[in-house]
Protein backbone atom coordinates (compact mmCIF):
# COMPACT_ATOMS: atom_id res chain seq x y z
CA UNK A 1 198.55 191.75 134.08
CA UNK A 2 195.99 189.25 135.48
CA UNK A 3 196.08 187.06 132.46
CA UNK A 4 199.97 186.82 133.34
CA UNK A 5 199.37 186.07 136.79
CA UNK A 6 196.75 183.23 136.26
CA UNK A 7 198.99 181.99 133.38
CA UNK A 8 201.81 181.45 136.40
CA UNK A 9 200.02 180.25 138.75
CA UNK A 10 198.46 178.02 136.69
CA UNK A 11 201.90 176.76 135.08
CA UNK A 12 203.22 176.65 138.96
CA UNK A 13 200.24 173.77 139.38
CA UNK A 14 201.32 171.55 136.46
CA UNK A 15 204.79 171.71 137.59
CA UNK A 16 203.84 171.08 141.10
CA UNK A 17 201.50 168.07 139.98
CA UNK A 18 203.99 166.88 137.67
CA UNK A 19 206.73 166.29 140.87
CA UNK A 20 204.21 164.49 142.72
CA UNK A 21 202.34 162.57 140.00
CA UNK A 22 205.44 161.45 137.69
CA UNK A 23 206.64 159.39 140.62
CA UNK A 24 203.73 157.14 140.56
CA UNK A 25 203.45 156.43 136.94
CA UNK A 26 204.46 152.78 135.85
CA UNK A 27 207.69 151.55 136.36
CA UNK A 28 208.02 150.51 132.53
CA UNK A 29 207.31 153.36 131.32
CA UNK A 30 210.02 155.43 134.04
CA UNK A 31 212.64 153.34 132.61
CA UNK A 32 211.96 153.05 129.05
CA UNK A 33 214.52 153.14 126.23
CA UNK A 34 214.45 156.35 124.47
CA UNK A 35 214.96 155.90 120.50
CA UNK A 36 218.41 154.82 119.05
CA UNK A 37 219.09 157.04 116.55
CA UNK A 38 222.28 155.86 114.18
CA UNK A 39 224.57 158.44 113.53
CA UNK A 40 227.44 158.58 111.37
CA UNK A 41 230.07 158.71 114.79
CA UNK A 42 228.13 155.78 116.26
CA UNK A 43 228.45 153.63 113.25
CA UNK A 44 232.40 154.52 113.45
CA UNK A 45 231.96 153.29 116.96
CA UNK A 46 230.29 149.67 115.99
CA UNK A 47 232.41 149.01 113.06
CA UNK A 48 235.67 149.42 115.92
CA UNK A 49 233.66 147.61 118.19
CA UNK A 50 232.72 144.95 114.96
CA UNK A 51 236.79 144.41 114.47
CA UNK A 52 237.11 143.83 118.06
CA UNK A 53 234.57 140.73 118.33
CA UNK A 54 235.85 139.43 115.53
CA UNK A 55 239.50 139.15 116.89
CA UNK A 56 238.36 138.22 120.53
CA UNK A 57 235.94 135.67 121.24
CA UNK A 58 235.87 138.44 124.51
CA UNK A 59 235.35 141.79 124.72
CA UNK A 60 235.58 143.25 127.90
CA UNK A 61 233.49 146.66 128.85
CA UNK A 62 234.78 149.14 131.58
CA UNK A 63 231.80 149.85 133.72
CA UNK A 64 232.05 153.14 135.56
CA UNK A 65 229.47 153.32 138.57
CA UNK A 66 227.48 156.38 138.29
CA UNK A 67 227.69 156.93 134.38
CA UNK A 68 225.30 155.55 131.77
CA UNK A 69 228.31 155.98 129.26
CA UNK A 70 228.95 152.12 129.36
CA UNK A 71 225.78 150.55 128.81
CA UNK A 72 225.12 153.36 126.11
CA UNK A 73 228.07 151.85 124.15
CA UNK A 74 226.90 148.39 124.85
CA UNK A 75 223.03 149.22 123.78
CA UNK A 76 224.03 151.11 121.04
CA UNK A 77 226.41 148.11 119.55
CA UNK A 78 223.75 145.67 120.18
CA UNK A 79 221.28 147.82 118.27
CA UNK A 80 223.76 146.74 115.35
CA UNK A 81 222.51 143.70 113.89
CA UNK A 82 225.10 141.98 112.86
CA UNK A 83 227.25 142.69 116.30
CA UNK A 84 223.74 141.23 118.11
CA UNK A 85 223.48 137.98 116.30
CA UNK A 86 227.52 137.65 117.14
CA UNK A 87 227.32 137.42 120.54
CA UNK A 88 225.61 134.78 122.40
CA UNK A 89 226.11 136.35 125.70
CA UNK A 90 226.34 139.03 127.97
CA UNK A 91 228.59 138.69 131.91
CA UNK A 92 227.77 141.06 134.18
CA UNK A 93 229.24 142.45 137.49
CA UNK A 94 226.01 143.25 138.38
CA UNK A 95 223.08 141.01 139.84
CA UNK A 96 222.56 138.54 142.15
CA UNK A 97 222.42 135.32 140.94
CA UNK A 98 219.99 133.61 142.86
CA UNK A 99 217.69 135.75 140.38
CA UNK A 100 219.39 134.31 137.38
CA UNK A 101 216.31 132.21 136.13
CA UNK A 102 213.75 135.27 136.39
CA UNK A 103 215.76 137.10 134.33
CA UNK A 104 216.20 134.32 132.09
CA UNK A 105 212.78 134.77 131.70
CA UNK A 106 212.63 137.88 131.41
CA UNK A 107 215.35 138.05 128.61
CA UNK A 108 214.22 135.04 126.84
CA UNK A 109 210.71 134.11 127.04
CA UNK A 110 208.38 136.33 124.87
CA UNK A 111 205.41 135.28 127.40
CA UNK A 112 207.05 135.99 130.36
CA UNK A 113 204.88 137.14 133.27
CA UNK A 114 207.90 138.40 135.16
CA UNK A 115 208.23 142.39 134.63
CA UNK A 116 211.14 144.35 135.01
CA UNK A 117 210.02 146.03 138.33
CA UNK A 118 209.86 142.53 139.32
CA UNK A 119 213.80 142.14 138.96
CA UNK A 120 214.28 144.72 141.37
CA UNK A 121 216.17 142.15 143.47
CA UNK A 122 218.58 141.27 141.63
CA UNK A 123 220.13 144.82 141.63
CA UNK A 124 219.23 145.73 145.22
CA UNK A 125 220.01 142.11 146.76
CA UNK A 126 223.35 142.36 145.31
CA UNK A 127 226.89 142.53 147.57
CA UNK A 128 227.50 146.25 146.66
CA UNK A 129 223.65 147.17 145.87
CA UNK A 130 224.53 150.97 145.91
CA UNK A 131 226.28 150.66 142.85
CA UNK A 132 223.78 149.10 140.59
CA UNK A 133 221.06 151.13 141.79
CA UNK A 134 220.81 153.66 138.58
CA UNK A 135 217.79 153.74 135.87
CA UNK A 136 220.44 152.84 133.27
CA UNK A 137 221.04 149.37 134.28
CA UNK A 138 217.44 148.57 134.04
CA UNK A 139 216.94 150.43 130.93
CA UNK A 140 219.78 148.38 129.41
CA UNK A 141 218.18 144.96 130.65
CA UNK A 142 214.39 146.00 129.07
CA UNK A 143 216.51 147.48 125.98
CA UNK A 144 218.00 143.83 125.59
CA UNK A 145 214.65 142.19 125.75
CA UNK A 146 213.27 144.16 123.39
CA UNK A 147 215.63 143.05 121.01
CA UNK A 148 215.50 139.68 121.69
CA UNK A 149 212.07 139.72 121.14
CA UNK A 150 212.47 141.21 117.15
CA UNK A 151 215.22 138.61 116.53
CA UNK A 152 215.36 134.99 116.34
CA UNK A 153 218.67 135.20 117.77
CA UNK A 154 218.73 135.44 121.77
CA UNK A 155 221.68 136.90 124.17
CA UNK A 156 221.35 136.23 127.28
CA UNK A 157 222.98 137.71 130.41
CA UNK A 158 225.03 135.83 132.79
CA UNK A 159 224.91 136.99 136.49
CA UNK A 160 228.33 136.65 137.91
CA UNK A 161 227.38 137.20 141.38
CA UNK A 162 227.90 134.13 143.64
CA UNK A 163 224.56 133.46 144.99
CA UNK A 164 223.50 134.55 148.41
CA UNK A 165 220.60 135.83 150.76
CA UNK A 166 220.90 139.31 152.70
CA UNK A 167 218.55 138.11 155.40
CA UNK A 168 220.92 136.61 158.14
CA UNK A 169 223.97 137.54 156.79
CA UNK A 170 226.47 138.82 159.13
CA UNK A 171 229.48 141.11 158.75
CA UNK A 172 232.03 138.46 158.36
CA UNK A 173 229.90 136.70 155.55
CA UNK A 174 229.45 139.92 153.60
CA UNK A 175 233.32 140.72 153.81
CA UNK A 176 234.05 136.64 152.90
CA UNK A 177 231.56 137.43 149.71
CA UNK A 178 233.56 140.42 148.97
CA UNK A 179 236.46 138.42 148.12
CA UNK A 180 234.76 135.16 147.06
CA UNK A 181 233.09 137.24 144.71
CA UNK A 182 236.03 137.30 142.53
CA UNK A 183 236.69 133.67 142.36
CA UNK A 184 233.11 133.66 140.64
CA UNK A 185 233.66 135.98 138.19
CA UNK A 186 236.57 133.87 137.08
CA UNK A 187 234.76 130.84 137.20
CA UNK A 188 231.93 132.41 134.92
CA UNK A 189 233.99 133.49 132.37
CA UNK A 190 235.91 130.85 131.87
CA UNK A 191 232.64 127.88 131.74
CA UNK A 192 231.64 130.81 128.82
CA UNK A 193 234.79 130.19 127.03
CA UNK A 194 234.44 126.46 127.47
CA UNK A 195 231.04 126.71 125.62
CA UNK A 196 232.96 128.41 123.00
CA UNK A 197 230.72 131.46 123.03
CA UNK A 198 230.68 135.16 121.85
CA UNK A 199 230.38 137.38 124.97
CA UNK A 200 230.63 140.73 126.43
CA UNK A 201 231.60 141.35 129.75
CA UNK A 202 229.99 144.63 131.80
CA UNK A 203 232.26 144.83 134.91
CA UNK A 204 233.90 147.71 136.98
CA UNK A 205 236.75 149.39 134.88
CA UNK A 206 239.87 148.40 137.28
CA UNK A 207 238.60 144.17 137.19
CA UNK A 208 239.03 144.10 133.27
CA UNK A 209 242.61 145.46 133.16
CA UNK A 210 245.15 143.08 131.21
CA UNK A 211 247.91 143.80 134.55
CA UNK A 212 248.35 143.89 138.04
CA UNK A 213 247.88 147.72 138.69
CA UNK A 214 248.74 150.56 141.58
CA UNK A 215 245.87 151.93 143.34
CA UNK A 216 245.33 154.71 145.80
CA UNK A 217 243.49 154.51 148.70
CA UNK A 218 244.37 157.46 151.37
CA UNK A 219 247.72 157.57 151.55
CA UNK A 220 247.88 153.83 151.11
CA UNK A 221 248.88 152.09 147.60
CA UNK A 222 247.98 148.49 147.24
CA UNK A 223 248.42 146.54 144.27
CA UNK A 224 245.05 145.55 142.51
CA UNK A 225 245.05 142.23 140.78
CA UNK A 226 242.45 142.30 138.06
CA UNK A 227 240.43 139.26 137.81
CA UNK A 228 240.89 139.19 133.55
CA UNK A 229 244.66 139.64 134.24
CA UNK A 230 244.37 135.92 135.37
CA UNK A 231 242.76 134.59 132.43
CA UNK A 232 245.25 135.24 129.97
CA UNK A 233 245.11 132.00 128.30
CA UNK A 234 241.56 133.58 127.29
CA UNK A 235 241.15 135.58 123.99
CA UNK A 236 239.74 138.95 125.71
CA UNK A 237 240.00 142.38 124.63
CA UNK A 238 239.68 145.12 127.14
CA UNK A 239 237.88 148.48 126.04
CA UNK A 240 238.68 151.48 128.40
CA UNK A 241 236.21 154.20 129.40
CA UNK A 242 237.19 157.29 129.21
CA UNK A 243 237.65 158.18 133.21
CA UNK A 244 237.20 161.99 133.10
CA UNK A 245 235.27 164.72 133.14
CA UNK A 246 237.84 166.49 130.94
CA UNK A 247 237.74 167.26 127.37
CA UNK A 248 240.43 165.21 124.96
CA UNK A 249 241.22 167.91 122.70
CA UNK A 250 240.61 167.31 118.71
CA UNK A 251 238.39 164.32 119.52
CA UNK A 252 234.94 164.39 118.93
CA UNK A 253 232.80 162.14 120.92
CA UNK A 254 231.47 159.14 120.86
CA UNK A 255 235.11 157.67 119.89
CA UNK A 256 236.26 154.19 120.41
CA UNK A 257 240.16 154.01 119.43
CA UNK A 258 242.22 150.92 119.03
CA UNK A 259 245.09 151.29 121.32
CA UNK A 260 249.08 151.04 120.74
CA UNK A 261 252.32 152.72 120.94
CA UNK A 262 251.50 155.01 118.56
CA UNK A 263 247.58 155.55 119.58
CA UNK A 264 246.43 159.36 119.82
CA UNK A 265 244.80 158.38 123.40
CA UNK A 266 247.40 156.08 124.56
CA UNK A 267 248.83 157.91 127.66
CA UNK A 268 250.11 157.35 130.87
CA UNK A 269 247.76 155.53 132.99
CA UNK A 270 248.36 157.42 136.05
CA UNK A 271 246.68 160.51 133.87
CA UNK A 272 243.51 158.09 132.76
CA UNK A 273 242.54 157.99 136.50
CA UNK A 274 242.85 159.43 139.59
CA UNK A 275 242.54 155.95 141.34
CA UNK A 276 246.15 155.04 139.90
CA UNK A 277 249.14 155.53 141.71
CA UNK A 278 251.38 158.24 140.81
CA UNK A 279 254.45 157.72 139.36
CA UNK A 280 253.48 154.00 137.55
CA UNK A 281 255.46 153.36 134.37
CA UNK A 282 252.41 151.60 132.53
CA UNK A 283 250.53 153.15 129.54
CA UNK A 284 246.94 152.85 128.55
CA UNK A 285 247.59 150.23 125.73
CA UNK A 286 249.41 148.05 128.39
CA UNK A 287 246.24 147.44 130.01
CA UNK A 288 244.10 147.68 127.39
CA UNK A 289 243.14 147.23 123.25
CA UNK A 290 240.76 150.05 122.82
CA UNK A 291 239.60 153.31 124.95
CA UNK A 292 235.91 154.55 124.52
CA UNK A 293 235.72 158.53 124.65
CA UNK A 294 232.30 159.31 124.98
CA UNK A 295 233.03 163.15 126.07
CA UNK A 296 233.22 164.60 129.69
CA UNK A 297 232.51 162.27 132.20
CA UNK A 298 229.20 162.14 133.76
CA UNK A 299 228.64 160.45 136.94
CA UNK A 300 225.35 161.67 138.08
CA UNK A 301 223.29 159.41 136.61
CA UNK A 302 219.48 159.32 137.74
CA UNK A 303 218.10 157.37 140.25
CA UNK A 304 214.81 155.37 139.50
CA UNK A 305 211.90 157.92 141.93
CA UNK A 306 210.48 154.61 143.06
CA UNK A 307 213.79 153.50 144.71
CA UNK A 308 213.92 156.92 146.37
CA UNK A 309 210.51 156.98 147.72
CA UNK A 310 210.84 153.26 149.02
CA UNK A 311 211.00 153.84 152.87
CA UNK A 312 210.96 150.09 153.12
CA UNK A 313 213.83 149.97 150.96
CA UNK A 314 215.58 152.75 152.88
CA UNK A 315 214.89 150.90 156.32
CA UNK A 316 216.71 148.00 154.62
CA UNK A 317 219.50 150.45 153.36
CA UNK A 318 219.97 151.23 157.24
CA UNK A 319 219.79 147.82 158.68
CA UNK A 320 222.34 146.81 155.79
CA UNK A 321 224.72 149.56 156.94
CA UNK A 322 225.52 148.26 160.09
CA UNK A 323 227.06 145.07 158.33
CA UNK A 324 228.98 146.52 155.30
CA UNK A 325 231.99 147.52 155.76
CA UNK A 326 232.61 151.87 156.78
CA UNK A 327 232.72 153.00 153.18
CA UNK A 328 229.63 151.29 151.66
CA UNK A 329 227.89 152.70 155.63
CA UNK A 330 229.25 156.32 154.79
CA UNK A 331 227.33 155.85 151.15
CA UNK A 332 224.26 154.77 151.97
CA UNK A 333 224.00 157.62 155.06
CA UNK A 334 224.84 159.72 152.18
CA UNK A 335 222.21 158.80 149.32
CA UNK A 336 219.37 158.97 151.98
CA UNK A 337 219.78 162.20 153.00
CA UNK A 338 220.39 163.69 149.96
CA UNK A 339 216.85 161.54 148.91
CA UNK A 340 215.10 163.01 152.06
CA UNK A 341 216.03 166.64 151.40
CA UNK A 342 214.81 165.81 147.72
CA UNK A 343 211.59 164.76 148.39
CA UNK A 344 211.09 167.34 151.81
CA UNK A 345 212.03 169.75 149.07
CA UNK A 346 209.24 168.56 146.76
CA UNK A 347 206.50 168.13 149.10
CA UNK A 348 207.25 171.70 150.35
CA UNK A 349 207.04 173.56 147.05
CA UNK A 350 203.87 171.57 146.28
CA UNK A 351 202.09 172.69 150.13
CA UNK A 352 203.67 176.39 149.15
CA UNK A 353 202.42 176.99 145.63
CA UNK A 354 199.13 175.44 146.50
């Protein structure tokens, strides 16, 4: 009996140690890439994704906020070395891109003295900085370094972002960004077609849709003009997310389909996402060329512990709050408390069990 006591209390210690100590271990290692390991469904995956790059000099990623799914895909096809020495470049929704040339060299120089905790900015000095701020993003951009740095062949990553500084910025600038915002993206992608280069594009779901759409907002509906939907004189292919956390019957995950008529995951759009008005005669494949089912939707991905323990950071959070607009305010009032009661819950097991 007391061997099984000391046995618990002594496991209660190492967990209780491990919840304070883990937050303060290095950044690099918090974020590091866990092994790709090829399987026969992800090399079905990359061979779709293959036939897609070699019709499009664009392919087109639907980023879904809160889910590693996404960058997964993207990692995983990179990993591929013949779909990494096909593309020269990377566009991303994410990223300020005032911090393009540190993570230029970041990306690109294999002496670099800038480390990835030293990018921090570029996710959290961004217009909607609550959406990029999940471990996966900077596991994808340490990922990507890592294999520029056992290649010859380089991809870079293209910061769509229009350029701007969060200190002085009033509410009327960050709503004029909001919108000016788009106008960049365009302007991006199109100087990367100009080049003539092989790229990838990482942006929110809804902005790489091939039509005007019908969202849902309250009880409003407002058409949504996606910013590829303008660039149709562009050779892009659009690749779907799966939008769920439902099953697809009969389809075992990770699945990328190519999408028509006749395509087995080619259904109504307003059943692909809640966000889509009801009642909308489009179809998946009139939007776009393939849909990626990687299973049940997960949008709880982790947070990085450094960004929740940051009371700087969180004091910045605040003081940003009173500019954005009452949804991104409601968010961020949200995410701290829920980081508060984390860590109060923490430090109170740890004063408890010792």
């Amino acid at each position: 009996m007391m061997r099984y006591h000391s046995f618990s209390i002594y496991s209660f210690f190492v967990i209780a140690m491990c919840s304070v100590l883990l937050p303060y271990t290095s950044f690099a290692n918090e974020v590091s890439p866990s092994t790709h390991i090829a399987n026969s469904r992800n090399n079905k995956v990359n061979q779709t994704f293959k036939h897609l790059l070699s019709e499009h000099q664009i392919v087109a990623i639907g980023d879904i906020h809160g889910s590693a799914a996404p960058t997964e895909l993207l990692i995983n096809a990179l990993s591929d070395r013949d779909i990494f020495e096909s593309v020269d470049v990377i566009v991303t929704e994410f990223g300020n891109s005032h911090y393009q040339p540190e993570l230029d060299d970041y990306l690109l120089n294999p002496n670099t003295k800038v480390s990835l905790q030293e990018l921090e900015p570029l996710w959290q000095d961004s217009i909607y900085f609550m959406a990029w701020q999940y471990r996966h993003y900077r596991h994808f951009v340490q990922k990507l370094r890592l294999l520029n740095a056992s290649s010859n062949h380089k991809v870079r990553i293209a910061l769509a972002e229009p350029e701007f500084k969060w200190e002085g910025l009033s509410k009327e600038q960050w709503q004029s960004l909001t919108k000016t915002r788009i106008v960049n993206y365009e302007k991006t992608v199109k100087q990367i077609a100009e080049q003539n280069d092989k790229a990838i594009l990482l942006f929110g779901a809804m902005h790489t849709l091939k039509q005007t759409v019908s969202l849902k907002r309250g009880e409003a509906i407002n058409e949504f003009v996606p910013f590829t939907s303008k660039l149709k004189d562009l050779n892009i292919a659009t690749v779907w997310t799966h939008f769920s956390t439902s099953t697809i019957p009969d389809i075992s995950p990770p699945t990328l389909v190519l999408l028509n008529e006749k395509s087995e995951l080619n259904s109504p759009l307003s059943s692909v996402s809640a966000r889509i008005a009801d009642g909308t005669n489009q179809k998946l494949s009139d939007v776009a060329d393939a849909c990626y089912y990687p299973g049940p939707l997960d949008r709880h991905a982790p947070v990085p512990s450094h960004i929740k323990q940051n009371s700087q950071w969180h004091h910045e959070m605040n003081r940003r709050a009173a500019i954005v607009d009452e949804r991104v305010s409601a968010q961020i009032a949200k995410q701290l408390a829920e980081w508060q009661a984390e860590i109060m819950g923490s430090e109170y097991f740890f004063s408890n069990v010792l």
